[in-house]
Protein backbone atom coordinates (compact mmCIF):
# COMPACT_ATOMS: atom_id res chain seq x y z
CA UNK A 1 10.87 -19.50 16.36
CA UNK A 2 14.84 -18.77 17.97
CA UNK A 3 16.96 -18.21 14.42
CA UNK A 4 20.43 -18.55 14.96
CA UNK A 5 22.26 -15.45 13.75
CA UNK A 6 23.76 -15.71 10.62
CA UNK A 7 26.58 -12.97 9.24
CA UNK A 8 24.75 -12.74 5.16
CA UNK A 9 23.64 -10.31 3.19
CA UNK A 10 20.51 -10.97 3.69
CA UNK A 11 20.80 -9.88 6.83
CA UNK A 12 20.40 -6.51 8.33
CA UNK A 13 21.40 -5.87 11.73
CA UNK A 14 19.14 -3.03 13.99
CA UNK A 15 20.75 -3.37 16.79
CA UNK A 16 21.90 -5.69 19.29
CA UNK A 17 18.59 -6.97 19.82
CA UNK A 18 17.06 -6.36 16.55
CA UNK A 19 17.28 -8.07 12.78
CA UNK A 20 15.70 -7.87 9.52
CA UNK A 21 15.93 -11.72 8.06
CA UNK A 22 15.40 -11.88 4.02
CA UNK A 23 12.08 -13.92 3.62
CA UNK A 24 12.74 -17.54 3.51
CA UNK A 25 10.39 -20.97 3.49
CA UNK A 26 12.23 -21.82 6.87
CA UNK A 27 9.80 -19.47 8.29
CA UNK A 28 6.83 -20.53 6.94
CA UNK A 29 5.38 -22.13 10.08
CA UNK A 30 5.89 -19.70 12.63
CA UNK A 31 4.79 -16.86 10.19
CA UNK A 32 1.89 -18.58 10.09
CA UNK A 33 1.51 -18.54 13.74
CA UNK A 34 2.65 -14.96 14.44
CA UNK A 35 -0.51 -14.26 11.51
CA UNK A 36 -3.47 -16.53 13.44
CA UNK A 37 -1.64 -14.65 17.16
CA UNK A 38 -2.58 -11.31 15.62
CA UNK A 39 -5.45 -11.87 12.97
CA UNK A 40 -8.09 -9.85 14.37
CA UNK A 41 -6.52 -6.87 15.30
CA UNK A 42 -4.51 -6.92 11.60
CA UNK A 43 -7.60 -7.36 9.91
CA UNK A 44 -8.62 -3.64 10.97
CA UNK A 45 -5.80 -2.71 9.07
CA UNK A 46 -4.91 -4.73 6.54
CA UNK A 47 -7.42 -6.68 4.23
CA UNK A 48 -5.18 -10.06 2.93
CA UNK A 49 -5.22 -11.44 6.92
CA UNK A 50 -8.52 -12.63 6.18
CA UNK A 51 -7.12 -14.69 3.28
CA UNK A 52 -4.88 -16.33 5.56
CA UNK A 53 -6.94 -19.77 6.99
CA UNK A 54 -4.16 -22.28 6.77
CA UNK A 55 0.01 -22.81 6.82
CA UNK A 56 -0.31 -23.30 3.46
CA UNK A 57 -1.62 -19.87 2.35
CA UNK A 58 1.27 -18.35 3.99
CA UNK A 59 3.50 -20.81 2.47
CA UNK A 60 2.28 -19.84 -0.72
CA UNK A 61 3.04 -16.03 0.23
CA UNK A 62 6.51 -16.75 1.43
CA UNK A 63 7.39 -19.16 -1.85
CA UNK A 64 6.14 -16.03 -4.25
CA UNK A 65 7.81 -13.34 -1.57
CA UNK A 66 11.08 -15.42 -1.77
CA UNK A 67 11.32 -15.09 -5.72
CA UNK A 68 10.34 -11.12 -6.10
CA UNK A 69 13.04 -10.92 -3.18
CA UNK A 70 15.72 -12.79 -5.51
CA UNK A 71 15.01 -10.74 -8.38
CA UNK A 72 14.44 -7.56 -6.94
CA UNK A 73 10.94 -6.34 -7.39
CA UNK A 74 9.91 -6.47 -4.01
CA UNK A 75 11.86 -6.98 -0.50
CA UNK A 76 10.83 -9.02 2.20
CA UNK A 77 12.14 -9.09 5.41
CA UNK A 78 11.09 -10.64 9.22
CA UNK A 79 11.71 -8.93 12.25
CA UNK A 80 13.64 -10.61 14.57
CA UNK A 81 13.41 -8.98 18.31
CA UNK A 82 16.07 -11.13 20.58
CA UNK A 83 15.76 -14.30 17.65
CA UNK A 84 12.00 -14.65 18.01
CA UNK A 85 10.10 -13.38 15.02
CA UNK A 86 7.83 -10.89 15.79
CA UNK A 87 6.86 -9.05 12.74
CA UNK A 88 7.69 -7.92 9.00
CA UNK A 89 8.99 -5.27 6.85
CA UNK A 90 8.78 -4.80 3.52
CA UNK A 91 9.01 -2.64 0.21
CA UNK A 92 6.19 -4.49 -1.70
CA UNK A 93 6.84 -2.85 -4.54
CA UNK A 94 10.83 -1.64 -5.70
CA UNK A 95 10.68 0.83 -8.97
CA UNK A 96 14.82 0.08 -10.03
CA UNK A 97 14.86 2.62 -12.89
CA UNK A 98 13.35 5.54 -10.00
CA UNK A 99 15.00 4.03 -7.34
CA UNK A 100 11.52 4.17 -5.11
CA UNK A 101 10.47 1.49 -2.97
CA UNK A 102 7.04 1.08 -1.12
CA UNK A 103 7.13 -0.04 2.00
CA UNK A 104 4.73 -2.40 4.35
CA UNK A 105 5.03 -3.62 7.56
CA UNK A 106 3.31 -5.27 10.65
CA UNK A 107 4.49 -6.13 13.89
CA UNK A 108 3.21 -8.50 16.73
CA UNK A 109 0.60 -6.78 18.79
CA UNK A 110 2.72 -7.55 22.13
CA UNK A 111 5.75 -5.73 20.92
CA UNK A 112 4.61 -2.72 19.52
CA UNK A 113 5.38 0.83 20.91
CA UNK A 114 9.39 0.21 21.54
CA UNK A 115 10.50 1.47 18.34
CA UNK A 116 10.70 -1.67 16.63
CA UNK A 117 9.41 -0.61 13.56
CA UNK A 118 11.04 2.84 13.46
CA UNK A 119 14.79 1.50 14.18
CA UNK A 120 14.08 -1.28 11.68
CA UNK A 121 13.29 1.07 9.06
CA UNK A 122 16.05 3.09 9.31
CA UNK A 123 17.71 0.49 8.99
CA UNK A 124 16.59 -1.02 6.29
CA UNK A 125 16.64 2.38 3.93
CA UNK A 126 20.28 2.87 5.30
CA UNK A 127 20.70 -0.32 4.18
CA UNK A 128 19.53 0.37 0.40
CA UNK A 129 20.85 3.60 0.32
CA UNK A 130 24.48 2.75 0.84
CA UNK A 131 24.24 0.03 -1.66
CA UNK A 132 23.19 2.85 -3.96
CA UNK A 133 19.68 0.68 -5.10
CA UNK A 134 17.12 3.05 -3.89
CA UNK A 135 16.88 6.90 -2.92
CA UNK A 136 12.89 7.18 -2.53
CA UNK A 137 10.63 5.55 0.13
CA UNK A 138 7.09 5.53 0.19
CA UNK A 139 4.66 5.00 2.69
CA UNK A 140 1.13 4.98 1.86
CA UNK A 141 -1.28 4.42 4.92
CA UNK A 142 -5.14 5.21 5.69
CA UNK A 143 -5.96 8.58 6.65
CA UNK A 144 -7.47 6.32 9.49
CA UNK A 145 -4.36 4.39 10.70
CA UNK A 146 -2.83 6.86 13.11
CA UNK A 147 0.31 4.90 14.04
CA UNK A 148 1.02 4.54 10.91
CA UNK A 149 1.11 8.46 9.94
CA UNK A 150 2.17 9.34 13.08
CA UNK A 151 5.34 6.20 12.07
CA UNK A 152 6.06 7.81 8.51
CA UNK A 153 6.13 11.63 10.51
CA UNK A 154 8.66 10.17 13.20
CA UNK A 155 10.69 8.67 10.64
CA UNK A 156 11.29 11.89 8.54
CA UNK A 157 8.70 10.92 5.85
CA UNK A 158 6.99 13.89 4.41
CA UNK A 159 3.26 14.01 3.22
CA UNK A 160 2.48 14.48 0.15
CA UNK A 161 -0.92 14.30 -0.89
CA UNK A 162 -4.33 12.56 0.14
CA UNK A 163 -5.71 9.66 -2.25
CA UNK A 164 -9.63 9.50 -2.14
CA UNK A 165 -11.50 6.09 -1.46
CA UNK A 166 -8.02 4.68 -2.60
CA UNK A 167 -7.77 1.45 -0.34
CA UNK A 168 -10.70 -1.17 -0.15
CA UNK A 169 -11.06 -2.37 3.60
CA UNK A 170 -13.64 -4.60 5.76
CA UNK A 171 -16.42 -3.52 3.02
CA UNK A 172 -14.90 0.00 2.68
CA UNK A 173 -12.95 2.42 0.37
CA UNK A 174 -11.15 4.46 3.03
CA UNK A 175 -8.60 7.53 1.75
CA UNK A 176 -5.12 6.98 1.96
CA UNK A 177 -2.34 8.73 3.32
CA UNK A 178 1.17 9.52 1.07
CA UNK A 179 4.31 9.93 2.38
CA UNK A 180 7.66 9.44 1.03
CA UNK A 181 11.43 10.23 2.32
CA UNK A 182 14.51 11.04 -0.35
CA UNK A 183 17.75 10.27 -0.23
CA UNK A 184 20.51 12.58 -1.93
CA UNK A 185 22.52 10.95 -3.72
């Protein structure tokens, strides 16, 4: 789906070609269709993509990511490569009084390995950081899941410990990965 680009704050411009679009119901269909596109291959990753059979699932996602968005407990935002939506980035979880967010993300098969995700994320914790909201990111990933460590490395993220059988996955507890960048304030 082509967005037209809107000057808001819940906008966050990458780049030229790049933006980060606050979750909204307007996207709800061709979420849906960017989630059956890359199913299988997000399902080696990620466990809800299984949950996801219908529009309406991921209309019920987007209605209850919409409302943590609006009152701050979680941020939600699509990635928009050259207006087509190609992928999402999120902190799933925002701690206000520690100023820590935890942050998720997928992207469309097709355009990883351009630094989508990496410029995106800058952006995004620039983007927090200046409004003075958050000073702590964290990125928690299976020991498994090398692009994602080898993501959190090339974004300045720093390990800090190893979680045992700590994420459930295709039948599986796996160990999982911490790694968190701070902010000075």
């Amino acid at each position: 789906m082509k967005a037209s680009p809107v000057n808001t704050p819940d906008i966050i411009p990458v780049n030229d070609a790049i933006s980060l679009r606050a979750v909204d119901e307007i996207f709800v269909a061709p979420l849906y269709q960017l989630t059956l596109k890359n199913k299988a291959w997000l399902q080696q990753t990620l466990n809800w993509p299984q949950f996801v059979n219908e529009e309406a699932d991921t209309r019920q996602t987007v209605q209850g990511n919409v409302m943590l968005h609006q009152r701050g407990y979680a941020k939600m935002y699509l990635i928009f490569h050259h207006e087509a939506l190609i992928g999402v980035l999120s902190f799933n979880l925002i701690e206000p009084l520690n100023k820590t967010a935890y942050i998720g993300y997928w992207l469309d098969e097709d355009a990883q390995g351009q630094g989508i995700v990496s410029r995106s994320l800058q952006a995004l914790m620039q983007h927090y950081v200046e409004r003075g909201e958050l000073r702590r990111f964290v990125i928690k990933c299976r020991v498994d899941n090398a692009s994602s460590n080898a993501l959190a490395v090339r974004n300045g993220f720093s390990l800090e410990g190893c979680l045992k059988q700590a994420e459930y996955l295709n039948g599986a507890y796996d160990d999982q990965n911490i790694y968190a960048r701070i902010f000075s304030e």
